[in-house]
PDB file of N, CA and C in Angstrom:
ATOM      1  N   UNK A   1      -0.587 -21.837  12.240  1.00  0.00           N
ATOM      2  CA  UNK A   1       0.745 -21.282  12.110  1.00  0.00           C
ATOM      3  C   UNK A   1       0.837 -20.370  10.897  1.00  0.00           C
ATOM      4  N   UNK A   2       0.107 -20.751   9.831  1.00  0.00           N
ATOM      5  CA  UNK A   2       0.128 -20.129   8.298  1.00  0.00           C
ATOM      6  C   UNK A   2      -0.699 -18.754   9.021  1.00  0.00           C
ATOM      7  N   UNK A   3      -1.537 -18.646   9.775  1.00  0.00           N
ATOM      8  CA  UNK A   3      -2.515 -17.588   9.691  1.00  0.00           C
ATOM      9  C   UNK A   3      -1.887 -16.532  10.886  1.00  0.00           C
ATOM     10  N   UNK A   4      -0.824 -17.309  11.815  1.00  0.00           N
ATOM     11  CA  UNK A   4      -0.015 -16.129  12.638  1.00  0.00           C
ATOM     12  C   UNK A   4       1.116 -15.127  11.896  1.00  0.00           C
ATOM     13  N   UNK A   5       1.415 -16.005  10.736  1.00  0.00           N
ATOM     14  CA  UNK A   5       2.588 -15.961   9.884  1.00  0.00           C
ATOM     15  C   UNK A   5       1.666 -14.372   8.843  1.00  0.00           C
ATOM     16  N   UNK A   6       1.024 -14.779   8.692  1.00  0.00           N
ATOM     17  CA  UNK A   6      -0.020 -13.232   7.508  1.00  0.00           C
ATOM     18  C   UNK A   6       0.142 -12.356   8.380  1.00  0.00           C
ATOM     19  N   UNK A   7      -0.804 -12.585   9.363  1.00  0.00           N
ATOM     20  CA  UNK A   7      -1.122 -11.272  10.522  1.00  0.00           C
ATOM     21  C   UNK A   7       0.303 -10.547  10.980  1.00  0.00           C
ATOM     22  N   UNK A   8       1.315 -11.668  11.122  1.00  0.00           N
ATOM     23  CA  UNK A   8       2.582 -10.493  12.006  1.00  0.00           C
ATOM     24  C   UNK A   8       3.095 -10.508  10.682  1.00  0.00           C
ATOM     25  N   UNK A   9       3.211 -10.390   8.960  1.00  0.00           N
ATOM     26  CA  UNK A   9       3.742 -10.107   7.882  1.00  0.00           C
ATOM     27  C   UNK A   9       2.958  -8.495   7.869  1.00  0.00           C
ATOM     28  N   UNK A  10       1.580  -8.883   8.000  1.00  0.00           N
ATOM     29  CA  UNK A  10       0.713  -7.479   7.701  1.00  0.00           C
ATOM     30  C   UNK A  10       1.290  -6.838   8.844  1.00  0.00           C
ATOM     31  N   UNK A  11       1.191  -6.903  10.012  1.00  0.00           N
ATOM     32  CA  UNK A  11       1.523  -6.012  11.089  1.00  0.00           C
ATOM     33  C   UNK A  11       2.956  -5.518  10.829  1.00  0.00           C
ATOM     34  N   UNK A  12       3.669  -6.337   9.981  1.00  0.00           N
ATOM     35  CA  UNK A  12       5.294  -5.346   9.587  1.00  0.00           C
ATOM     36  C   UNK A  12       5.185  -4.104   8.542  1.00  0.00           C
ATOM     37  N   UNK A  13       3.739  -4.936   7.976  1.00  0.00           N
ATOM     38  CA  UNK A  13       3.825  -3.466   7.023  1.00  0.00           C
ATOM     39  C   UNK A  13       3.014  -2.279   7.064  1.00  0.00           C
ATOM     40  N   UNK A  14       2.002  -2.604   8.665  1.00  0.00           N
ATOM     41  CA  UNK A  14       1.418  -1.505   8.646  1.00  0.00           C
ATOM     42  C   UNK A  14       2.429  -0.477   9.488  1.00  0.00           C
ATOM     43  N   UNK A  15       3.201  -1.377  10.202  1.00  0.00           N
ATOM     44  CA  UNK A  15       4.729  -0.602  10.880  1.00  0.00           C
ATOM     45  C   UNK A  15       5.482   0.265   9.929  1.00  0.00           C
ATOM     46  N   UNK A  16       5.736  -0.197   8.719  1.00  0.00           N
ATOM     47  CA  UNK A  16       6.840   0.370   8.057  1.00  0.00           C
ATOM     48  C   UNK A  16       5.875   1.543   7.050  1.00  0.00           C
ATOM     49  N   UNK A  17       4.987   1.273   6.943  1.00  0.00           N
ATOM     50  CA  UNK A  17       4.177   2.431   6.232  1.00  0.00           C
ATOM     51  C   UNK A  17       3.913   3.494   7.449  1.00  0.00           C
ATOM     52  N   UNK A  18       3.759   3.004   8.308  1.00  0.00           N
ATOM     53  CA  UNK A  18       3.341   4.406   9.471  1.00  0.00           C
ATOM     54  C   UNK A  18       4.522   5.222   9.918  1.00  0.00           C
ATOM     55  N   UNK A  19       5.753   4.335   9.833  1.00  0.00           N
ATOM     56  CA  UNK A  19       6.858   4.587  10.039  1.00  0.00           C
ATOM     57  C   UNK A  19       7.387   5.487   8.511  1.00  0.00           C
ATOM     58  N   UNK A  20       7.247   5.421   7.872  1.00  0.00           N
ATOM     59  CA  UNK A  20       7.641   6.191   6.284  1.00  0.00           C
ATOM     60  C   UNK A  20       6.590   7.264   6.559  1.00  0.00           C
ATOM     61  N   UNK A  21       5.494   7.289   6.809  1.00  0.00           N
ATOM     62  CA  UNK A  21       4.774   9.222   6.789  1.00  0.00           C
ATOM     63  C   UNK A  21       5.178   9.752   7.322  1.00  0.00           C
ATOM     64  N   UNK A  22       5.145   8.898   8.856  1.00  0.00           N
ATOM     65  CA  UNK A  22       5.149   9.852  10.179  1.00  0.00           C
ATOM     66  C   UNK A  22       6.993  10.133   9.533  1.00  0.00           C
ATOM     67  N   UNK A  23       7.944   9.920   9.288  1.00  0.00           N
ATOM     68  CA  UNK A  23       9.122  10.367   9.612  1.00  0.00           C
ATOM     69  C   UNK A  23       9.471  11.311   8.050  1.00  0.00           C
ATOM     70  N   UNK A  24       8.673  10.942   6.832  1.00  0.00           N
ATOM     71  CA  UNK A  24       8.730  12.123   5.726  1.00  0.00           C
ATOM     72  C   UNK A  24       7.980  13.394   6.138  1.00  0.00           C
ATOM     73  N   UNK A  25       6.767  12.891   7.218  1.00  0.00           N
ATOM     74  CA  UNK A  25       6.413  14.490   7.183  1.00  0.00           C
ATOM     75  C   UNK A  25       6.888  15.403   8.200  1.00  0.00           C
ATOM     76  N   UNK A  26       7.701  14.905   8.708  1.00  0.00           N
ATOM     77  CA  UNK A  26       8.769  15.597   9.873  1.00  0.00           C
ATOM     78  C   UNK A  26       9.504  16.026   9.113  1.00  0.00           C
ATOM     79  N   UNK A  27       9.958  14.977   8.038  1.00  0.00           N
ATOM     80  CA  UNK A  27      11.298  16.193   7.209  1.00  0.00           C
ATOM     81  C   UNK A  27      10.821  16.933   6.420  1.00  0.00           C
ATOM     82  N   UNK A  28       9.404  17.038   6.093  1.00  0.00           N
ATOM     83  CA  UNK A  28       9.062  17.890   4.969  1.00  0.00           C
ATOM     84  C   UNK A  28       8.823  19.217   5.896  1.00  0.00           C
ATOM     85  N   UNK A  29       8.407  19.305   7.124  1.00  0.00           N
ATOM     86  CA  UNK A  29       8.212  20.210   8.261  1.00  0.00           C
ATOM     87  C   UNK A  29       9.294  21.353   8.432  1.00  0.00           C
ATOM     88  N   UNK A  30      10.296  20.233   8.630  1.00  0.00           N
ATOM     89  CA  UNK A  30      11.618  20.680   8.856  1.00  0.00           C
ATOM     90  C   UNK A  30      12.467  21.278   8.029  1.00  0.00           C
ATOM     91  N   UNK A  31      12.637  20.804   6.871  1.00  0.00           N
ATOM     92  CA  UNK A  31      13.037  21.366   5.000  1.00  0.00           C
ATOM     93  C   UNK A  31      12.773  20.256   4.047  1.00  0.00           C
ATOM     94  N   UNK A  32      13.675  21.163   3.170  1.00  0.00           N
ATOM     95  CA  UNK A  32      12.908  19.930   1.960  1.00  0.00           C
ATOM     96  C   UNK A  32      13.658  18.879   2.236  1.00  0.00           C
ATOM     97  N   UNK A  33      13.469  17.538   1.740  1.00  0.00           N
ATOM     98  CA  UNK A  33      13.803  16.071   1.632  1.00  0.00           C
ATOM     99  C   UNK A  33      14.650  16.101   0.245  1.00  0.00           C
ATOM    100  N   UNK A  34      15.692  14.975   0.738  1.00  0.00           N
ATOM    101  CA  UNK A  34      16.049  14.302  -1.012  1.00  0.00           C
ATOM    102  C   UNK A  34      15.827  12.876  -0.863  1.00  0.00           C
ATOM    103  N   UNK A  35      16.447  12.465  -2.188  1.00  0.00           N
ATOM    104  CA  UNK A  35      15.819  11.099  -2.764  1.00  0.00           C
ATOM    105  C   UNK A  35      16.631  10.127  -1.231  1.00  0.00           C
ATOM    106  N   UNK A  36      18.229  10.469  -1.513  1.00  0.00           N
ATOM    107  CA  UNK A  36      19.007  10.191  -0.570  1.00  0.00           C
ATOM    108  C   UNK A  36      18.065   9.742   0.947  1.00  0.00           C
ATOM    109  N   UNK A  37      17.528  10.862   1.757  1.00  0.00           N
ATOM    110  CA  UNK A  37      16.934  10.875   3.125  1.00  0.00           C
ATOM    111  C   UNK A  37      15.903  10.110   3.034  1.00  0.00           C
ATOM    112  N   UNK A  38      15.305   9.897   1.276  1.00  0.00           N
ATOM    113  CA  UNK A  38      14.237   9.261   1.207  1.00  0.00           C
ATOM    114  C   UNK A  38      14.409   8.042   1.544  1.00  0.00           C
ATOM    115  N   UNK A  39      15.224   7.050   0.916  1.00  0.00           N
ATOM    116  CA  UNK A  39      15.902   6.114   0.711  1.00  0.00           C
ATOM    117  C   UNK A  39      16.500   5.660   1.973  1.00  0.00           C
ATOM    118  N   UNK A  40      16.614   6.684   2.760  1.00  0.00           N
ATOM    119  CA  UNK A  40      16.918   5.993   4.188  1.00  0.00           C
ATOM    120  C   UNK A  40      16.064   6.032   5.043  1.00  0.00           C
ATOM    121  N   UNK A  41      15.019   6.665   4.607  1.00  0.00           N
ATOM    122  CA  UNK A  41      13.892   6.654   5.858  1.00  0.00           C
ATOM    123  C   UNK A  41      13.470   5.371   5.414  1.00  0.00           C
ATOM    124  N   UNK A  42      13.085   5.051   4.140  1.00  0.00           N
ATOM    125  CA  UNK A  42      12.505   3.817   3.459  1.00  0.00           C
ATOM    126  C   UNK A  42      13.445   2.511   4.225  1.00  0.00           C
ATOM    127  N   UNK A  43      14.694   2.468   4.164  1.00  0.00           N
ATOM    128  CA  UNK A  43      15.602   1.294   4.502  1.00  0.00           C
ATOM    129  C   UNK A  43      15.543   0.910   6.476  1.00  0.00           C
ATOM    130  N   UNK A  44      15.054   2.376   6.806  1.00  0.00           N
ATOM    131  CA  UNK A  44      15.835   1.863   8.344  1.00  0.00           C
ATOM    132  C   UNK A  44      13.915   2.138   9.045  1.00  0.00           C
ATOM    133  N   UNK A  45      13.195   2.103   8.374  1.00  0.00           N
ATOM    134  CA  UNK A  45      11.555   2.023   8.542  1.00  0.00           C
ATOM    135  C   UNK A  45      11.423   0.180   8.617  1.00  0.00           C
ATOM    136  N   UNK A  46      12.102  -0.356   7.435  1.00  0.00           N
ATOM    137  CA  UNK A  46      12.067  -1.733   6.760  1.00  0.00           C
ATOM    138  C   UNK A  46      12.583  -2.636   8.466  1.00  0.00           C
ATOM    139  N   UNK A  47      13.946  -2.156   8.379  1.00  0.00           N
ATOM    140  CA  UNK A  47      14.656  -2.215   9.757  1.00  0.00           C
ATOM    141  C   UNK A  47      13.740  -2.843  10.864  1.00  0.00           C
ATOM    142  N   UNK A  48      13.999  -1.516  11.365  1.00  0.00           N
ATOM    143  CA  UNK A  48      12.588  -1.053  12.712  1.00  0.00           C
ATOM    144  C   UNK A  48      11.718  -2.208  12.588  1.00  0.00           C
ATOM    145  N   UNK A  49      10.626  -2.026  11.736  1.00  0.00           N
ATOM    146  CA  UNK A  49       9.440  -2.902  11.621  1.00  0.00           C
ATOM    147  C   UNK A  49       9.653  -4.591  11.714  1.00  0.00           C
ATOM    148  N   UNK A  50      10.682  -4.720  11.254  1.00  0.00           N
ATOM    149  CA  UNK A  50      11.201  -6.128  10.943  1.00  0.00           C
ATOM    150  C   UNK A  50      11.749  -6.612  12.203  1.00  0.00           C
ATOM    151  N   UNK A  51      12.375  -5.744  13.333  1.00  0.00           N
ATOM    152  CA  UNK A  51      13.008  -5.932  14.433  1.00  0.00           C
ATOM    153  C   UNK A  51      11.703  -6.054  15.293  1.00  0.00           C
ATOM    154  N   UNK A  52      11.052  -5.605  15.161  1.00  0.00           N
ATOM    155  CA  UNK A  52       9.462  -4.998  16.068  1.00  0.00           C
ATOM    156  C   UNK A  52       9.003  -6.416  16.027  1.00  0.00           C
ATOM    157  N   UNK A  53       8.758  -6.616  14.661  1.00  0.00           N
ATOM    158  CA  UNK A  53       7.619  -7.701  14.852  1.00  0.00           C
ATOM    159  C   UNK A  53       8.213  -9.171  15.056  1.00  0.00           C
ATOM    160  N   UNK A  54       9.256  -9.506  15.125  1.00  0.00           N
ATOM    161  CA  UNK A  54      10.176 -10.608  15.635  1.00  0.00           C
ATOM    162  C   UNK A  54       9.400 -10.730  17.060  1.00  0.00           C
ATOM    163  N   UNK A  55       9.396  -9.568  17.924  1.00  0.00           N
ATOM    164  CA  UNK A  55       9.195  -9.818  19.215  1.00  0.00           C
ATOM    165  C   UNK A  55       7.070 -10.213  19.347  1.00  0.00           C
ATOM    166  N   UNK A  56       6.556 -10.320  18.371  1.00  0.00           N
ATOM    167  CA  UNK A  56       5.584 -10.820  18.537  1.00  0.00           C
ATOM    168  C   UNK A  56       4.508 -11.518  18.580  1.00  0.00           C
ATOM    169  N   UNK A  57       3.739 -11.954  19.751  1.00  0.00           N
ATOM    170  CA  UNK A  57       3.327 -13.627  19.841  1.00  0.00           C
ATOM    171  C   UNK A  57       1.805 -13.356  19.391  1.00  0.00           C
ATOM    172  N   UNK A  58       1.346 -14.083  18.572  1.00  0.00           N
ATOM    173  CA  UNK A  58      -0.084 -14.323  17.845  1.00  0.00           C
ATOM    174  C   UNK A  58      -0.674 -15.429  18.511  1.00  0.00           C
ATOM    175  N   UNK A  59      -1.662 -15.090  18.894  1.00  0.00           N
ATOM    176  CA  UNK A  59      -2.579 -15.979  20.331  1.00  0.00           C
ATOM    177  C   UNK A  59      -3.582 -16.593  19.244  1.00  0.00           C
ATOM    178  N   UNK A  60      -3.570 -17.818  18.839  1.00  0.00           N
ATOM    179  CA  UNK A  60      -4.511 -18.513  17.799  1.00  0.00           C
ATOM    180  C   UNK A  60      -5.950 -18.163  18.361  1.00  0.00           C
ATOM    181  N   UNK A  61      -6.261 -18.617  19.441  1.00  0.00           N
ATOM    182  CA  UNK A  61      -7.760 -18.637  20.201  1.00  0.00           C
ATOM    183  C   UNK A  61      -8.268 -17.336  19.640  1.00  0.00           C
ATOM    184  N   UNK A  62      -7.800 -15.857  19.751  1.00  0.00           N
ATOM    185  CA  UNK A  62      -8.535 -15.152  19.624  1.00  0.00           C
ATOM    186  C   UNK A  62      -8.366 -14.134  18.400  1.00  0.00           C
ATOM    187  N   UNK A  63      -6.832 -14.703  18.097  1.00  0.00           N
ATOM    188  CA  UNK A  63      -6.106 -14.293  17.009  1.00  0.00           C
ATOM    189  C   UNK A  63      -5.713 -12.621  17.082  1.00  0.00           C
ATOM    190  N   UNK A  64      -5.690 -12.220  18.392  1.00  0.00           N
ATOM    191  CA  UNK A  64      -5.006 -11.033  18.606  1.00  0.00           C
ATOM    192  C   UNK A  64      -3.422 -10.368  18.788  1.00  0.00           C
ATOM    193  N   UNK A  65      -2.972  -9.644  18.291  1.00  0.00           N
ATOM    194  CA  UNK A  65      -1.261  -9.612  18.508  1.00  0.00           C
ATOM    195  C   UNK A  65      -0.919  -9.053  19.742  1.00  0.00           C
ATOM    196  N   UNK A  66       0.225  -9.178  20.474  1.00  0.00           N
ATOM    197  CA  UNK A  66       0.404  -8.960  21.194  1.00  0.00           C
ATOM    198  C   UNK A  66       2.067  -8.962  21.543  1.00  0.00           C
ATOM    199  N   UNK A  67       2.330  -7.970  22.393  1.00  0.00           N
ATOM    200  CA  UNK A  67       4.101  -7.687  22.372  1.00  0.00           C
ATOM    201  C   UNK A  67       4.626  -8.614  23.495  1.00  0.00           C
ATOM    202  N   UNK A  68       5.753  -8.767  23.345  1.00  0.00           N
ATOM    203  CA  UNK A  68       6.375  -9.474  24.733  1.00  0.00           C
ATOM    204  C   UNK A  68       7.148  -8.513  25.642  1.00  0.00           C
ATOM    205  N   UNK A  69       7.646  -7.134  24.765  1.00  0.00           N
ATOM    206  CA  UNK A  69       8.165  -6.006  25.369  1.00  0.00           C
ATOM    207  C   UNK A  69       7.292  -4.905  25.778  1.00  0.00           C
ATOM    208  N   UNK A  70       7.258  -3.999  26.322  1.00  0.00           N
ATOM    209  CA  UNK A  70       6.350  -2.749  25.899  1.00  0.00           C
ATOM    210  C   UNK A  70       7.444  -1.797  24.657  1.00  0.00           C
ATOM    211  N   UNK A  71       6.351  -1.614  24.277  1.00  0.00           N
ATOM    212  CA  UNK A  71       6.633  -0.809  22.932  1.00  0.00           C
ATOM    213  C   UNK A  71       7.119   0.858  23.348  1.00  0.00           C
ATOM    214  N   UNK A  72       8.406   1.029  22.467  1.00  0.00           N
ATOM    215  CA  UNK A  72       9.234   2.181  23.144  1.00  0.00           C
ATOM    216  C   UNK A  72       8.108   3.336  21.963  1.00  0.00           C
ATOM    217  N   UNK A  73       8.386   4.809  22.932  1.00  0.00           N
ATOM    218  CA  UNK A  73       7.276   5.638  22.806  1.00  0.00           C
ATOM    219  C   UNK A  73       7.605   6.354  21.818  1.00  0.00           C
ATOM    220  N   UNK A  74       6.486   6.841  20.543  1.00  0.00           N
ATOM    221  CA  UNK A  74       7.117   7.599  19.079  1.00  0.00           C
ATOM    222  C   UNK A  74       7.400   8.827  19.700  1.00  0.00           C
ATOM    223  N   UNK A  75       8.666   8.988  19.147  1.00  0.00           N
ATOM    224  CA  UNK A  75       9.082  10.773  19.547  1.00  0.00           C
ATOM    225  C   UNK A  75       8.189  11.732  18.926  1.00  0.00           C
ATOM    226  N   UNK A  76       7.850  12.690  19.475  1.00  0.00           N
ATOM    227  CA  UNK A  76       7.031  14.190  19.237  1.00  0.00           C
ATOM    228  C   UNK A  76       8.030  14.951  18.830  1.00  0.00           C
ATOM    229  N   UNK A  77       7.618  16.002  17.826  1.00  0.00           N
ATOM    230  CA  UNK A  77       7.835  17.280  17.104  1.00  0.00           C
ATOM    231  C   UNK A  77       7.392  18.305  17.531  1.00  0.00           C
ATOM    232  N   UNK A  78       7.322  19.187  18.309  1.00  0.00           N
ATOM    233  CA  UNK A  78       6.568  20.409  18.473  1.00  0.00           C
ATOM    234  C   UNK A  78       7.171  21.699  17.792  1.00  0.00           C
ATOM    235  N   UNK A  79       6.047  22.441  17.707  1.00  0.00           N
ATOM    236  CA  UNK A  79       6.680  23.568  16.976  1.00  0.00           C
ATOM    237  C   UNK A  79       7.124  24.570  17.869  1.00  0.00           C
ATOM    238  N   UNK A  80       7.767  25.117  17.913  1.00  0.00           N
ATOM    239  CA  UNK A  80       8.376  26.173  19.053  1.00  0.00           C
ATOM    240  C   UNK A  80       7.126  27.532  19.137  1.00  0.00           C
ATOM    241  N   UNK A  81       6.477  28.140  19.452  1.00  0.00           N
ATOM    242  CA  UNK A  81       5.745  29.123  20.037  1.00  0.00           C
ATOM    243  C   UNK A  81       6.524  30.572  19.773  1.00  0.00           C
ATOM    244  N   UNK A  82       5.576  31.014  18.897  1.00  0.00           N
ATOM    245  CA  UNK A  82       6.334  32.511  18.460  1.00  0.00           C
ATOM    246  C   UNK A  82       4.882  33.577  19.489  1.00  0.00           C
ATOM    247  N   UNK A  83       5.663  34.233  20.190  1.00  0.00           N
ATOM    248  CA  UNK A  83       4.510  34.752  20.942  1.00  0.00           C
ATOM    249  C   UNK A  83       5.176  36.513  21.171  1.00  0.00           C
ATOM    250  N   UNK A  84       3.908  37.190  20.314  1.00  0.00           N
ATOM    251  CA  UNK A  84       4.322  38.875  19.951  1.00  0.00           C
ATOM    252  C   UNK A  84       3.848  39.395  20.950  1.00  0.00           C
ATOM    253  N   UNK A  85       4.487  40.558  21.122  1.00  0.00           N
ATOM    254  CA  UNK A  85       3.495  41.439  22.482  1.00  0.00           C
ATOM    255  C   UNK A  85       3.289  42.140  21.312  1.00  0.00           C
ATOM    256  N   UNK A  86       2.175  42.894  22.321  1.00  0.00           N
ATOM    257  CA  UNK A  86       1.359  44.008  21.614  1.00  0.00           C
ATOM    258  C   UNK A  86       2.340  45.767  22.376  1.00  0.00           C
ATOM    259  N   UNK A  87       2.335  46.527  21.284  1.00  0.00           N
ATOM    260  CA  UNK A  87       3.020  47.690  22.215  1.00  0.00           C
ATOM    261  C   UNK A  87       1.693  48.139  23.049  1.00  0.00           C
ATOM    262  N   UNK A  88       2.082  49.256  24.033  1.00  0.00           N
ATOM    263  CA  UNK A  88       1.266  49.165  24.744  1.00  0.00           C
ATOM    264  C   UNK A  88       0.193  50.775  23.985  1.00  0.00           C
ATOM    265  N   UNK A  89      -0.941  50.900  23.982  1.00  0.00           N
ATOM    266  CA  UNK A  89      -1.847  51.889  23.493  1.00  0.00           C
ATOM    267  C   UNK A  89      -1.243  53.369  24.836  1.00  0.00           C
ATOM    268  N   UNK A  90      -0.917  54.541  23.356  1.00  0.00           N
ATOM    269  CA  UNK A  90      -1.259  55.930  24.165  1.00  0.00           C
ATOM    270  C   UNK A  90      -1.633  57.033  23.432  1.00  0.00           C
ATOM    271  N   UNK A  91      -3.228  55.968  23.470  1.00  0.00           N
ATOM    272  CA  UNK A  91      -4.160  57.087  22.828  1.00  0.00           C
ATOM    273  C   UNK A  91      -4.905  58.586  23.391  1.00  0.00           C
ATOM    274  N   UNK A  92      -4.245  58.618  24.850  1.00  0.00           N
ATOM    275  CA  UNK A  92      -4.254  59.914  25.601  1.00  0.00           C
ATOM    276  C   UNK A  92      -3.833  61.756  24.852  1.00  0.00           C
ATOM    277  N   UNK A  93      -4.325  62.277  24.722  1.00  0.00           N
ATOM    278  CA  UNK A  93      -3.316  63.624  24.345  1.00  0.00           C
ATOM    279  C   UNK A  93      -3.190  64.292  25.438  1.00  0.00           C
ATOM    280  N   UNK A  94      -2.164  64.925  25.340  1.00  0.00           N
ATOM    281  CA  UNK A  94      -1.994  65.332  26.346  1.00  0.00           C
ATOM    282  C   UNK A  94      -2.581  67.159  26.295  1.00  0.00           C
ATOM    283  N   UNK A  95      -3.172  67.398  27.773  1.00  0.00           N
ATOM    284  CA  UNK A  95      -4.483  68.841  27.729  1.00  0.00           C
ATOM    285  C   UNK A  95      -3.366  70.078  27.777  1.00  0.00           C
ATOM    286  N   UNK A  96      -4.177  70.805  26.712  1.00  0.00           N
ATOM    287  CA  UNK A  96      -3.122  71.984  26.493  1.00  0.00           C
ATOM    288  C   UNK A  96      -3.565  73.272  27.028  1.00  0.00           C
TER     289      UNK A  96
END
């Protein structure tokens, strides 16, 4: 019980650390950050992770984690596609 109790403690915090990059470097992407946005990515990361790992059962035998839900999918960022034409060449002269 002591050794399911480490593993889903560690598994909250490898949640809330993956959860704090991945969502600072979206805002650093996006503009700059303050302490403020900091402070809430930090609080509702804590959140999340803490809600997450409630839902999960540690199998002693093999000591692997495992969800009872499926795990909802991390949102993507893409960058929008800046795409230039080229003018078109009229390197022709015209015959005089």
């Amino acid at each position: 019980m002591n050794n399911s109790k480490s593993i889903i403690k560690a598994t909250r915090a490898n949640i809330e650390q993956s959860l704090i990059a991945d969502l600072t470097e979206i805002t650093n992407k996006i503009g700059s950050g303050s302490k403020k946005l900091e402070k809430e990515i930090k609080k509702g990361s804590k959140k999340l992770a803490k809600k997450l790992t409630k839902e999960l059962k540690v199998e002693n035998s093999t000591e692997k984690v495992q969800e009872t839900k499926p795990a909802t999918k991390k949102p993507t960022v893409t960058k929008p596609k800046v795409t230039v034409e080229k003018p078109e060449k009229t390197s022709k002269k015209p015959k005089s």
